[in-house]
Protein backbone atom coordinates (compact mmCIF):
# COMPACT_ATOMS: atom_id res chain seq x y z
CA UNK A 1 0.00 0.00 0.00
CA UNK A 2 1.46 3.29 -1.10
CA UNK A 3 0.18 6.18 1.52
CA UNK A 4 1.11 9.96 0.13
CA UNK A 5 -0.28 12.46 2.61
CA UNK A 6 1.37 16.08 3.63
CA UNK A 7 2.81 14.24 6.65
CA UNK A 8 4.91 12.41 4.13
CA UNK A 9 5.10 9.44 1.54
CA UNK A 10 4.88 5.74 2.62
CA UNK A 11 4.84 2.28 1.32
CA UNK A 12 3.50 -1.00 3.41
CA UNK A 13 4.39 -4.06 2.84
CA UNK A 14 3.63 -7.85 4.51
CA UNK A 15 6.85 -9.50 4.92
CA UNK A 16 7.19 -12.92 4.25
CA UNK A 17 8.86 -13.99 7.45
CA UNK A 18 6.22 -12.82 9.52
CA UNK A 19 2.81 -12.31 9.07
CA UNK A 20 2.69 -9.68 11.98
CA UNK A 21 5.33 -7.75 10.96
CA UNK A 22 4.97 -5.24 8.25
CA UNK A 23 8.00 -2.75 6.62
CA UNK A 24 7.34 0.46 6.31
CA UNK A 25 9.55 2.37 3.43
CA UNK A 26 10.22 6.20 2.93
CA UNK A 27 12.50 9.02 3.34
CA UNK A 28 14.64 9.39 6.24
CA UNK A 29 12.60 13.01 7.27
CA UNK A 30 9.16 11.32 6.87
CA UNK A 31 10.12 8.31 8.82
CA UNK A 32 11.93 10.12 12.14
CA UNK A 33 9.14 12.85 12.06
CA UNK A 34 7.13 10.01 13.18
CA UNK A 35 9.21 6.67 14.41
CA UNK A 36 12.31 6.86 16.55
CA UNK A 37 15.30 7.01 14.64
CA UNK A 38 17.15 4.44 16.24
CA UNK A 39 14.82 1.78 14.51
CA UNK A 40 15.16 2.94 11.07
CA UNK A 41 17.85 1.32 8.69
CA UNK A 42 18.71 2.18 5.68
CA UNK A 43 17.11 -0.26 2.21
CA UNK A 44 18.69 1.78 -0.73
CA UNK A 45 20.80 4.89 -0.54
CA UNK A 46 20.57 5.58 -4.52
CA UNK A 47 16.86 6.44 -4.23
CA UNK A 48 16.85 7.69 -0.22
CA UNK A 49 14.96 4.77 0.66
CA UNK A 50 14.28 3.71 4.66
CA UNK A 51 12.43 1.61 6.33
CA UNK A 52 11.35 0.12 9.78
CA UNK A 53 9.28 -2.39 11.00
CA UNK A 54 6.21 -2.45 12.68
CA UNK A 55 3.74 -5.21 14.10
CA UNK A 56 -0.12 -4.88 12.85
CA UNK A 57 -1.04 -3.01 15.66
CA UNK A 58 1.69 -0.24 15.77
CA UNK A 59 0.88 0.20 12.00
CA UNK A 60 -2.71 0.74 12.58
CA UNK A 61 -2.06 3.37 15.27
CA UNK A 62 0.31 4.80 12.34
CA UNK A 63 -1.83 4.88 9.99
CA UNK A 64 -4.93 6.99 12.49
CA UNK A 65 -1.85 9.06 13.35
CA UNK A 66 -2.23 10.44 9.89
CA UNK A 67 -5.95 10.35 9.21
CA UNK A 68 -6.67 12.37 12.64
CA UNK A 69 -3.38 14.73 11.29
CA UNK A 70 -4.94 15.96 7.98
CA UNK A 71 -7.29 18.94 7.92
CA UNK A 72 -9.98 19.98 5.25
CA UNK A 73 -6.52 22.03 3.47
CA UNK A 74 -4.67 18.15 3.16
CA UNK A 75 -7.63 16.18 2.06
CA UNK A 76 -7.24 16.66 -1.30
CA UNK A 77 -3.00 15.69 -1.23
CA UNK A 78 -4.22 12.77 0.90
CA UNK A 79 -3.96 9.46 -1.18
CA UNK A 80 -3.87 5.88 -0.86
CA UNK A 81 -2.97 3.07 -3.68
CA UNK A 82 -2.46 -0.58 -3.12
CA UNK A 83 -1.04 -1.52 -6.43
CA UNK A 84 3.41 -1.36 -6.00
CA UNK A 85 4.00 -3.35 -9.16
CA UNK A 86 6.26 -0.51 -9.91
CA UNK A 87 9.06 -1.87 -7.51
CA UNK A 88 9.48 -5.19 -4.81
CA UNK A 89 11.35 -5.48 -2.51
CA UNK A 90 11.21 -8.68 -0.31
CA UNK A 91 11.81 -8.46 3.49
């Protein structure tokens, strides 16, 4: 799932490994402003890619986190796609 809001641009994904866990990807600003730094790693530094992980639960208080953050201005900026065939990256 690919989450662009004026908080900042995500991507979800299920790992494999775990069916709980899920990686979160995006740029190192979007990712601190919201997560603790000391859990985010780098994936690829050509295209200023980071990610953490997060169990279902800690996503879903994520993802509220930015619904109850965007205002009648951000609506509009505000989208969410679940089709990533454009890249995969397996965790």
């Amino acid at each position: 799932m690919k989450i662009s809001s004026a908080i900042g641009e995500f991507k979800i994904l299920q790992t494999v490994k775990n069916r709980d866990e899920l990686l979160v990807l995006g740029s190192w600003n979007d990712l601190v402003r919201l997560f603790d730094s000391s859990r985010t790693f780098l994936v690829n530094r050509a295209e200023n890619l980071f990610g953490l992980y997060l169990c279902k639960q800690e996503c879903a208080d994520f993802l509220t986190k930015i619904l109850q953050q965007i205002d009648n201005q951000d609506s509009e900026d505000f989208r969410i796609e679940k089709n990533l065939t454009e890249k995969r990256y397996l965790a």
